[in-house]
Protein backbone atom coordinates (compact mmCIF):
# COMPACT_ATOMS: atom_id res chain seq x y z
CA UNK A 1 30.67 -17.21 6.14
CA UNK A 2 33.95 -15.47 5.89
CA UNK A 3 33.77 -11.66 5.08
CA UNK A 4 35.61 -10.06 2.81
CA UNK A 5 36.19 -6.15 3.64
CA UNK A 6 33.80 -5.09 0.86
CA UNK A 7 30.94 -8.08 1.95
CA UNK A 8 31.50 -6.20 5.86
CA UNK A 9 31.08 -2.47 4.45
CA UNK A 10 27.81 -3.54 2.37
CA UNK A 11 26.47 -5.16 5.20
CA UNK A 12 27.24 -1.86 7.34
CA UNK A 13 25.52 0.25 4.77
CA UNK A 14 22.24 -2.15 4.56
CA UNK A 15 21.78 -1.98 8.62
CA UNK A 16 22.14 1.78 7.90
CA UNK A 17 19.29 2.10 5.90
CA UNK A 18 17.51 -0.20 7.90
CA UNK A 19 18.34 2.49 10.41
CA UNK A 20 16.57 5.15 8.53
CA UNK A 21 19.54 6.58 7.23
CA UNK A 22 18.60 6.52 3.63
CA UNK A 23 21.24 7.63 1.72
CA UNK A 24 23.54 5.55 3.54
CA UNK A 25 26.79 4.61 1.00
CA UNK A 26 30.23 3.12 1.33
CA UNK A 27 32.77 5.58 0.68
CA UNK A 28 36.18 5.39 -2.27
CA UNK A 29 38.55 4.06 -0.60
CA UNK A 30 41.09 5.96 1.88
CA UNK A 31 39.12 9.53 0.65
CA UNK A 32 37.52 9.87 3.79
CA UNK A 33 40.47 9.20 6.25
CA UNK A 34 39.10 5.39 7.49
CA UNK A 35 36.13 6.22 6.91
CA UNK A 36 34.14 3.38 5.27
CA UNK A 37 30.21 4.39 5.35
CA UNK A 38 28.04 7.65 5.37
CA UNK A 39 25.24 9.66 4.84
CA UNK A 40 25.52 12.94 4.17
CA UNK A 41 21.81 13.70 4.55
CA UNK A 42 21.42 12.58 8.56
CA UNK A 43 25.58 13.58 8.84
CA UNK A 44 26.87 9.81 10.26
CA UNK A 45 29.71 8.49 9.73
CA UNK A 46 30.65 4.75 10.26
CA UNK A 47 33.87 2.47 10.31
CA UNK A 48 34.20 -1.39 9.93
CA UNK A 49 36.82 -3.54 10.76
CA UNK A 50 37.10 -6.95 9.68
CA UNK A 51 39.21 -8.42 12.62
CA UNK A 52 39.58 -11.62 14.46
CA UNK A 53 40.23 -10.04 17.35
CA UNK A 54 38.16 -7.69 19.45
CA UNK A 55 38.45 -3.96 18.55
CA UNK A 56 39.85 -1.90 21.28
CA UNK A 57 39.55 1.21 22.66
CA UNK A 58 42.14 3.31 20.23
CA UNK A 59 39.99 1.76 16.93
CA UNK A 60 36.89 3.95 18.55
CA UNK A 61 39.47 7.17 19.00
CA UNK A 62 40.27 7.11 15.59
CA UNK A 63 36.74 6.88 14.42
CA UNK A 64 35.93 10.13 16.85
CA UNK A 65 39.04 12.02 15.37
CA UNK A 66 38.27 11.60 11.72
CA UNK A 67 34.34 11.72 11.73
CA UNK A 68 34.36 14.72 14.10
CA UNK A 69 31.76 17.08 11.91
CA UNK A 70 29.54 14.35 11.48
CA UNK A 71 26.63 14.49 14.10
CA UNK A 72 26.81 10.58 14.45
CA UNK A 73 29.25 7.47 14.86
CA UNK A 74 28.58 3.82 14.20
CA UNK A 75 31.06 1.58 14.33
CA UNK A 76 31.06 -2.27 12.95
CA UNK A 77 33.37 -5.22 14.02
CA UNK A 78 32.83 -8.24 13.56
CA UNK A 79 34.36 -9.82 16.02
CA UNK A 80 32.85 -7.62 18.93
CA UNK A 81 34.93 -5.22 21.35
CA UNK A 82 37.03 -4.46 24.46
CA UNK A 83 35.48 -3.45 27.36
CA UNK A 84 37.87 -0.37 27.54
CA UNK A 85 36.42 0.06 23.75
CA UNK A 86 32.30 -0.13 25.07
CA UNK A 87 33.32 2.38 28.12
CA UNK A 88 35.03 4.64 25.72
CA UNK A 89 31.67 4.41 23.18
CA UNK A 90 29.40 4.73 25.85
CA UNK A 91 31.36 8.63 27.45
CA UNK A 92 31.20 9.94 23.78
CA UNK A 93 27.64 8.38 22.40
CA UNK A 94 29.12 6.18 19.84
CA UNK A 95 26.89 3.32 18.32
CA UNK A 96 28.82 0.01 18.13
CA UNK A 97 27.59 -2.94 16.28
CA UNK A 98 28.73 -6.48 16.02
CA UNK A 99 27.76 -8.65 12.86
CA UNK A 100 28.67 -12.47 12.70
CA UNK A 101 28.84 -15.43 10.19
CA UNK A 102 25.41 -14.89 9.46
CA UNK A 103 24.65 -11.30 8.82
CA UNK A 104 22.73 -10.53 11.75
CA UNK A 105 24.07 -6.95 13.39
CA UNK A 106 23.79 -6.45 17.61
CA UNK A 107 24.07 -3.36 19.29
CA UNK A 108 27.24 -3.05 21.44
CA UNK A 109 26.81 0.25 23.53
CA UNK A 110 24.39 2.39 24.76
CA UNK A 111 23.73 4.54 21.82
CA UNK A 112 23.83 1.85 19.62
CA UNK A 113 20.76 0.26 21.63
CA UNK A 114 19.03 3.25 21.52
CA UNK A 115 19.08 3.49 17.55
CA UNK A 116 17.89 -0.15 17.47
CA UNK A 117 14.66 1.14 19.76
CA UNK A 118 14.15 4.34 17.51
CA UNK A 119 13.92 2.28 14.58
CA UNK A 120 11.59 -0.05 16.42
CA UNK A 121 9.51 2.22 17.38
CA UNK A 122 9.61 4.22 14.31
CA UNK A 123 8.45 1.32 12.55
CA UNK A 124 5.61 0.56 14.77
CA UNK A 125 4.39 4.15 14.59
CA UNK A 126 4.65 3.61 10.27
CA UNK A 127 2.48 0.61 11.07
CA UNK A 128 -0.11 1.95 12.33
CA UNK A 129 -0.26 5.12 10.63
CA UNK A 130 -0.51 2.57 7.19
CA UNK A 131 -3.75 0.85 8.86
CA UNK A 132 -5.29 4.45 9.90
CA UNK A 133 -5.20 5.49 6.29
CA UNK A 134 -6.37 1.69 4.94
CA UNK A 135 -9.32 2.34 7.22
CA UNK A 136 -10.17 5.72 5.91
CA UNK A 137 -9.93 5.00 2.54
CA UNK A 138 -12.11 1.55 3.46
CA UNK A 139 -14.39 4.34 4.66
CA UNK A 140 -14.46 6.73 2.05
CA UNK A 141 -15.07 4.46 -0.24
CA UNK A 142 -17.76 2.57 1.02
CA UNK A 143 -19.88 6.62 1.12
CA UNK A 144 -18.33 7.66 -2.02
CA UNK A 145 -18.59 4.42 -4.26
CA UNK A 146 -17.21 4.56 -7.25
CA UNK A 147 -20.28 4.96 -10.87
CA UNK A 148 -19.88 2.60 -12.72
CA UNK A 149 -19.30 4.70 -15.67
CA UNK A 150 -15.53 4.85 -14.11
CA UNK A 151 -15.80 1.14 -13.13
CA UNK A 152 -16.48 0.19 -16.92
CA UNK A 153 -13.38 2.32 -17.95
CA UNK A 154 -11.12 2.10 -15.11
CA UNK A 155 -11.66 -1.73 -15.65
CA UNK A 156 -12.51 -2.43 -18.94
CA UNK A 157 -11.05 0.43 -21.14
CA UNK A 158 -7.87 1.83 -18.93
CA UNK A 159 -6.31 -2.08 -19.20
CA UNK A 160 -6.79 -1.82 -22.85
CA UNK A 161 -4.76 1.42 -23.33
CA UNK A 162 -1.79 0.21 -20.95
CA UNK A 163 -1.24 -2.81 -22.42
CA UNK A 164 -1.13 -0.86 -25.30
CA UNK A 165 1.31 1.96 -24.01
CA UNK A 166 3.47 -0.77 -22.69
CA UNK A 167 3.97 -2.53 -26.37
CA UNK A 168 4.75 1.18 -27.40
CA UNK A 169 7.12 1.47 -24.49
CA UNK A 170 8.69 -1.95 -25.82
CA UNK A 171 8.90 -1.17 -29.53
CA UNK A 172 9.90 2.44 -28.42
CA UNK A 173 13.58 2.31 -29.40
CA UNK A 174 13.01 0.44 -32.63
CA UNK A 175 10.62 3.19 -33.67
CA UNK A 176 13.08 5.93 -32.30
CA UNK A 177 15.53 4.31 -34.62
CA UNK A 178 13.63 4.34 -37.79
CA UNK A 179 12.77 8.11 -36.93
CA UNK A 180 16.30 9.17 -36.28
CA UNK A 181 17.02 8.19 -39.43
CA UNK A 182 14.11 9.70 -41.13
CA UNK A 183 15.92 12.55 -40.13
CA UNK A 184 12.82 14.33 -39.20
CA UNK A 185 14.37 15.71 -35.39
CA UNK A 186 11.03 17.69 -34.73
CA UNK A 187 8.70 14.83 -35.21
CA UNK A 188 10.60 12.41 -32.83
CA UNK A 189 10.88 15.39 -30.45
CA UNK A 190 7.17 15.58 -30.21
CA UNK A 191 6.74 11.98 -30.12
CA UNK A 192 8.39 11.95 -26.90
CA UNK A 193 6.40 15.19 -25.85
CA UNK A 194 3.57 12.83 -26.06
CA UNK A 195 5.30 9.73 -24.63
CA UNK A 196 5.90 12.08 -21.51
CA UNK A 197 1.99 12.85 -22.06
CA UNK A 198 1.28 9.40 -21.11
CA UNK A 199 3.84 8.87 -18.89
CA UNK A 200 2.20 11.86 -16.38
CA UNK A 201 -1.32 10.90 -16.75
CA UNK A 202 -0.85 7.27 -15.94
CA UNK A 203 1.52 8.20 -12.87
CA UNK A 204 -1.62 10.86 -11.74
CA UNK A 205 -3.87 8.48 -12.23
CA UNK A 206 -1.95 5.91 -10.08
CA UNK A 207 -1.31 8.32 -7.34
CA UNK A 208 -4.92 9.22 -7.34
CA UNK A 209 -5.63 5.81 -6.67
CA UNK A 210 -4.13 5.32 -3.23
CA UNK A 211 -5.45 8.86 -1.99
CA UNK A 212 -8.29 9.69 -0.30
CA UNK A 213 -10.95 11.73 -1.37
CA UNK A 214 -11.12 9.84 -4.56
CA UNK A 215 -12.58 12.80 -7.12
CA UNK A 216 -14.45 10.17 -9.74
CA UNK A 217 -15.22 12.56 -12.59
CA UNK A 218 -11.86 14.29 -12.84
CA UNK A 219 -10.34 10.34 -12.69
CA UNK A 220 -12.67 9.45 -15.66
CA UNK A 221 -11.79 12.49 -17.70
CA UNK A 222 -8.17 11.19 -17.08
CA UNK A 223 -8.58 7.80 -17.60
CA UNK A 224 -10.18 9.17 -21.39
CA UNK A 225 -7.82 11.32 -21.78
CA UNK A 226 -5.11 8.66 -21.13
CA UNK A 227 -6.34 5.90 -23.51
CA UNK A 228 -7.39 9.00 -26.57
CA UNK A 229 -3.36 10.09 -26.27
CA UNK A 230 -2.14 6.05 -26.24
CA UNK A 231 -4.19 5.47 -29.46
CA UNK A 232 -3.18 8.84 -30.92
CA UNK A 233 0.37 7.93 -30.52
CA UNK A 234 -0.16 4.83 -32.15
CA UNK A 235 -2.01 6.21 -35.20
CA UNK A 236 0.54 8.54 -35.62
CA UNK A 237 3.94 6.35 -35.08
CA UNK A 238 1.48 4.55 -37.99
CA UNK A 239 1.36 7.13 -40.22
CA UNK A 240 4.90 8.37 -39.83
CA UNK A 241 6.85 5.43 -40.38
CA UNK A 242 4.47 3.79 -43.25
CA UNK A 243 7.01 3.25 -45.71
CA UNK A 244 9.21 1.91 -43.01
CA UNK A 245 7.38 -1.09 -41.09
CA UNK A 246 4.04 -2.19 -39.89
CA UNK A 247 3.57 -0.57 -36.81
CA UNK A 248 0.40 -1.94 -35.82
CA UNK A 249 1.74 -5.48 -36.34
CA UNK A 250 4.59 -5.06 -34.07
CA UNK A 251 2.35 -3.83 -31.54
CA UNK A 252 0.05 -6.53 -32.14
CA UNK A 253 3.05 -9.18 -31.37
CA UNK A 254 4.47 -7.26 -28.44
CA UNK A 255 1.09 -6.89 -26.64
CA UNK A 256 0.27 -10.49 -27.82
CA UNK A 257 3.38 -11.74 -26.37
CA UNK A 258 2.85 -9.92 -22.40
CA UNK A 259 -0.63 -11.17 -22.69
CA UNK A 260 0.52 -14.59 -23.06
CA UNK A 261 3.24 -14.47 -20.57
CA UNK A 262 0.39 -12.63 -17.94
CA UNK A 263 -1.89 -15.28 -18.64
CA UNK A 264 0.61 -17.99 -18.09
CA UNK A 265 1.66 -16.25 -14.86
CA UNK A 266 -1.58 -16.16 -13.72
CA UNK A 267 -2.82 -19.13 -14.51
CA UNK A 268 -6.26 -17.74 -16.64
CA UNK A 269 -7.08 -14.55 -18.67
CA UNK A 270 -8.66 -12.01 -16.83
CA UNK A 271 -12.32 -11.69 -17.74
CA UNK A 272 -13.44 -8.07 -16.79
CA UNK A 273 -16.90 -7.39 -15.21
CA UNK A 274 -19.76 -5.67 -17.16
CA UNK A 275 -20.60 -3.10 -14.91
CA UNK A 276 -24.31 -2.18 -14.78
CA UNK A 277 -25.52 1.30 -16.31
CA UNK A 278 -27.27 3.79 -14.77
CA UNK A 279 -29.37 6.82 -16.34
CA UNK A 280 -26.58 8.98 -15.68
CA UNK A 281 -24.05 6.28 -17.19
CA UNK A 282 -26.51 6.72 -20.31
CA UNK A 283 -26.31 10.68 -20.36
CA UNK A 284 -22.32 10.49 -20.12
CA UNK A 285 -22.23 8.14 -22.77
CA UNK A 286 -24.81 10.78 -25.26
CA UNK A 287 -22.50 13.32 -24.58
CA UNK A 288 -19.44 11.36 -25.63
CA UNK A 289 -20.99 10.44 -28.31
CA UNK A 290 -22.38 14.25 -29.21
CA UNK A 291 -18.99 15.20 -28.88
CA UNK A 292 -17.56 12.67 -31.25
CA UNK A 293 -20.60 13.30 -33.52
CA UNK A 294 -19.47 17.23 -33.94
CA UNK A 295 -16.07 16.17 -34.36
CA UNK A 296 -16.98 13.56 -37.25
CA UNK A 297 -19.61 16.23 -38.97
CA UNK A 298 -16.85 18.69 -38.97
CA UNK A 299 -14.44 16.15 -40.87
CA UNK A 300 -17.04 15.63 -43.46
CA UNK A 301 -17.25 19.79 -43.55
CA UNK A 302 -13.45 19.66 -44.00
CA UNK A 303 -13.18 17.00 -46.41
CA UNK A 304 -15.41 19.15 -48.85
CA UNK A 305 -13.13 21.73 -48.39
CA UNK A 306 -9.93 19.53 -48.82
CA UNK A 307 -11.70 18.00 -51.90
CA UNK A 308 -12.04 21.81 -53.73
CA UNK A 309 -8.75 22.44 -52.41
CA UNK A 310 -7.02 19.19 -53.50
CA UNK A 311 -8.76 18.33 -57.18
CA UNK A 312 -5.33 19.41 -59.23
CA UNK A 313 -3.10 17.91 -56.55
CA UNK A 314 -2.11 14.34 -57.16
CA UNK A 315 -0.79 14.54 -53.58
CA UNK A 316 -4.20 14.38 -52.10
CA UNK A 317 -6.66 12.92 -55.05
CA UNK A 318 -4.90 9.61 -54.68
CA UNK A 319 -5.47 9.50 -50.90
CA UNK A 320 -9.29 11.48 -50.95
CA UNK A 321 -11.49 8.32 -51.73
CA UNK A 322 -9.56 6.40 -49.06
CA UNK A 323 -10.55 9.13 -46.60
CA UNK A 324 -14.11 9.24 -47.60
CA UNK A 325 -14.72 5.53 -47.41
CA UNK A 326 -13.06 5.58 -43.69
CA UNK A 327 -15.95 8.43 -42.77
CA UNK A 328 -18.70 6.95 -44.35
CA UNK A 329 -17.38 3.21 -41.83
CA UNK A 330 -17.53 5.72 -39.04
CA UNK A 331 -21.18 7.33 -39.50
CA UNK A 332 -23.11 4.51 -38.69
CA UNK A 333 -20.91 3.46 -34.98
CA UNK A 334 -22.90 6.44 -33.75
CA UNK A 335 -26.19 5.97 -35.36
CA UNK A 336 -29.04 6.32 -32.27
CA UNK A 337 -31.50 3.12 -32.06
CA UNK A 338 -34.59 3.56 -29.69
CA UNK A 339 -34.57 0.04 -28.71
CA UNK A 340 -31.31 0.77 -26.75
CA UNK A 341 -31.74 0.05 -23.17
CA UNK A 342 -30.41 -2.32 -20.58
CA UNK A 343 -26.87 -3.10 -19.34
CA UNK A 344 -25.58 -5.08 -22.30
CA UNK A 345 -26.62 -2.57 -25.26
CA UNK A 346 -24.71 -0.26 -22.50
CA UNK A 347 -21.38 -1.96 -23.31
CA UNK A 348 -22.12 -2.30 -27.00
CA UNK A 349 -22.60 1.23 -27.38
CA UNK A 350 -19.37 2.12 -25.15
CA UNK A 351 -17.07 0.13 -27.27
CA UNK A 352 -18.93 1.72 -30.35
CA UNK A 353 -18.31 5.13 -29.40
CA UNK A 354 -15.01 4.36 -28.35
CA UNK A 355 -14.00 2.77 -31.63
CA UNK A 356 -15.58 5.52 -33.62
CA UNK A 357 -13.25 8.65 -31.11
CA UNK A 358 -10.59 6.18 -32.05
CA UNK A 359 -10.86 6.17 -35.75
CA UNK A 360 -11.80 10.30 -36.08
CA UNK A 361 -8.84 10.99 -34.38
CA UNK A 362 -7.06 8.50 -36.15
CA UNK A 363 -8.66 10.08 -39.49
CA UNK A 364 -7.65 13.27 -38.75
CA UNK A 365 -3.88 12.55 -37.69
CA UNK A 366 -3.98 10.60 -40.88
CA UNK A 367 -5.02 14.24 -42.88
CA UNK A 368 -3.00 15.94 -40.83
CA UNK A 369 0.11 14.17 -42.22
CA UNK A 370 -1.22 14.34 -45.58
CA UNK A 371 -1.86 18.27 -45.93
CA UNK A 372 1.67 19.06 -43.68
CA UNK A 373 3.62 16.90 -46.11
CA UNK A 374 2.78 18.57 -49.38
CA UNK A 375 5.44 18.77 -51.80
CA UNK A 376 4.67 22.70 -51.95
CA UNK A 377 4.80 24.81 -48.85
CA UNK A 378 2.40 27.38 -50.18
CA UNK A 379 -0.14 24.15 -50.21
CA UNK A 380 0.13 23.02 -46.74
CA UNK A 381 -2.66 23.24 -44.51
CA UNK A 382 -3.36 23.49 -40.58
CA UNK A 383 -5.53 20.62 -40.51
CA UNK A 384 -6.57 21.24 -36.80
CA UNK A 385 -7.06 24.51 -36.85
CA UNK A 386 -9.61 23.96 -40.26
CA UNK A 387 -11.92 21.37 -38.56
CA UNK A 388 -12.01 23.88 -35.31
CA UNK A 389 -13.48 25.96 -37.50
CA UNK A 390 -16.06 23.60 -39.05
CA UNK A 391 -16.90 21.94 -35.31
CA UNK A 392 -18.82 25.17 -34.85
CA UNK A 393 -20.06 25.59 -38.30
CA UNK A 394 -21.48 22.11 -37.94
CA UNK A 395 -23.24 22.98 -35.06
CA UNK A 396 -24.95 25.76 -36.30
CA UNK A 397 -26.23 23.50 -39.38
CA UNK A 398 -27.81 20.85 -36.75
CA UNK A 399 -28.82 23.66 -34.01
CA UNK A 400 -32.46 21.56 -34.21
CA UNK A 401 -30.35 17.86 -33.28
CA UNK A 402 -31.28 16.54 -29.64
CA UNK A 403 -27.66 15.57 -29.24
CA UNK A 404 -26.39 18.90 -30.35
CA UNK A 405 -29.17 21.05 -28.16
CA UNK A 406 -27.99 18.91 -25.38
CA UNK A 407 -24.28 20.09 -25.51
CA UNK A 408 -24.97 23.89 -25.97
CA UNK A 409 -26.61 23.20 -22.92
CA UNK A 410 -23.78 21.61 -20.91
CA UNK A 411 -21.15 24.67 -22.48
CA UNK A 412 -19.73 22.40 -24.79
CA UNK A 413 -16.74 24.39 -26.88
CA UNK A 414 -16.07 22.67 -30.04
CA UNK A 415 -12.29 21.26 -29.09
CA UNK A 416 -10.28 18.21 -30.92
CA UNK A 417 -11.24 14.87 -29.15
């Protein structure tokens, strides 16, 4: 292969970096007096020359001269050096490197050879620090296995929500374009308030991941947490751009069309494991389901209110029966059967709970944007803030309810899902 001077300088900034020197770059041309390469973090300098001929001893001067602040000198030929040159790199600790046809780079003088063994060694040390910590986490792991609560979401739910985030990622800038010009600046500001949301619990939940101790409960809140703010962001692109375009559809087709191209990558569909569920699965799941309970009872408390509030306001009596029927789907996902026992009803009830978090919060974006958006100010209502209020007045109404008993026991503070 014949080199051209930018091919030689690329390859002297690659066998930099392989090095260690990170931040290794080539430098504008003639700004740093002849010199091609450096890195400002580690201080080197470096110079290649492109010759035919052997470099010779006054090449390696000029290199000193004009890298003199830098701590160290590499220098790159490609068609090796004098011996008055090696001599000459060897008194003042330069590293000289020859690359040929090929691309493979050969240390030249003493310090040169020494960087190659650093890096060697450095390496080696990296490689077995990497299998220390693969053995400790092997470790921890087998005395801290993982409940299978976590298993069932880490494995069954968390997938879910990212393939979900990802079709939002993918449709982002459409949606950012239809929001721009809805003129609305706050909204798409805190649209990508909770796009950063997402964005930070997925990388903490990745980083916790390849860390050791592995803290399962404060991973499963996360993992929740994640997929709650995914489907949140969903219902609400939904509700804000409704006269605009189906946002659910385009969601559909985006995460439709990755899981088609994963599948054909792979070769099948991946078919997640039903964990099995243990009595304390069972209690997490009650209190999940208490919790979405309160939140659901205080909706129905709310939407009595909204109803006295709302009967002369053609704003909201067009929309109220809509918002009734959608409570009155939700009730029965988190209606207790006695007969519920066993592994399988364990899933079924999961995914039932899940769906019904998913649709109260959904619900109560959906009234949020109703009662924010009325045509008069003075009629605009803090839709949160009232259903705060009647979490704790529901309570008090079903004091006597197992579920209910059951989370004044744990501390429960009525909160939004």
């Amino acid at each position: 292969m014949t080199y051209t001077w930018q091919q030689a300088e690329s390859l002297a900034v690659e066998h930099m970096h392989a090095l260690g020197f990170s931040d290794a770059k080539t430098t504008v041309g003639g700004a740093d007096g002849g010199i091609d390469a450096i890195s400002e973090t580690y201080r080197v300098a470096a110079q290649v020359k492109n010759y035919v001929t052997a470099v010779g001893r006054p090449d390696i001067q000029r290199l000193a001269g004009a890298a003199h602040g830098y701590a160290e000198h590499l220098f790159y030929a490609l068609s090796g050096y004098s011996q008055a040159a090696r001599d000459y790199a060897d008194e003042r600790g330069i590293a000289l490197f020859s690359f040929d046809e090929t691309g493979a780079v050969s240390p030249e003088s003493r310090r040169a050879s020494e960087l190659n063994e650093k890096h060697k060694s450095n390496s080696r040390a990296e490689r077995v620090m990497a299998k220390h910590t693969e053995l400790q986490r092997a470790q921890h792991l087998r005395e801290n296995e993982s409940p299978s609560i976590w298993d069932h979401e880490r494995h069954t739910e968390y997938p879910v929500a990212v393939r979900r985030h990802l079709s939002v990622i993918e449709m982002w800038p459409e949606f950012e374009a239809r929001l721009r010009a809805l003129g609305d600046g706050a909204q798409l500001d805190e649209f990508e308030q909770l796009l950063a949301g997402a964005f930070r619990l997925f990388d903490e939940q990745e980083a916790a991941e390849r860390v050791i101790p592995r803290h399962w409960d404060i991973e499963l809140a996360r993992l929740e947490a994640y997929r709650a703010l995914v489907f949140q962001i969903e219902s609400r692109l939904t509700f804000a751009l409704r006269s605009e375009v189906d946002v659910r559809g385009l969601l559909d087709l985006a995460e439709f069309d990755g899981a088609s191209r994963s599948e054909i990558a792979s070769g099948s569909p991946n078919r997640p494991v039903a964990p099995l569920a243990t009595q304390d699965d069972w209690d997490h799941l009650w209190r999940r389901r208490a919790t979405v309970m309160v939140r659901l009872g205080a909706l129905r408390y709310a939407m009595a209110e909204l109803d006295k509030k709302g009967r002369f306001k053609p704003h909201w009596t067009v929309r109220s029966p809509r918002f009734n029927q959608e409570l009155s789907e939700i009730a029965p996902l988190l209606e207790r059967q006695s007969f519920w026992v066993g592994p399988d009803h364990f899933n079924v009830r999961y995914a039932d709970t899940t769906a019904a978090a998913n649709r109260t919060i959904e619900l109560e974006t959906s009234l949020t944007g109703v009662w924010q958006n009325m045509p008069k100010p003075k009629d605009r209502l803090d839709i949160v803030s009232l259903v705060n209020a009647q979490s704790e007045e529901w309570m008090l109404d079903n004091a006597p309810r197992e579920e209910v008993r059951a989370l004044r026991a744990a501390g429960f503070i009525p909160a939004p899902l």
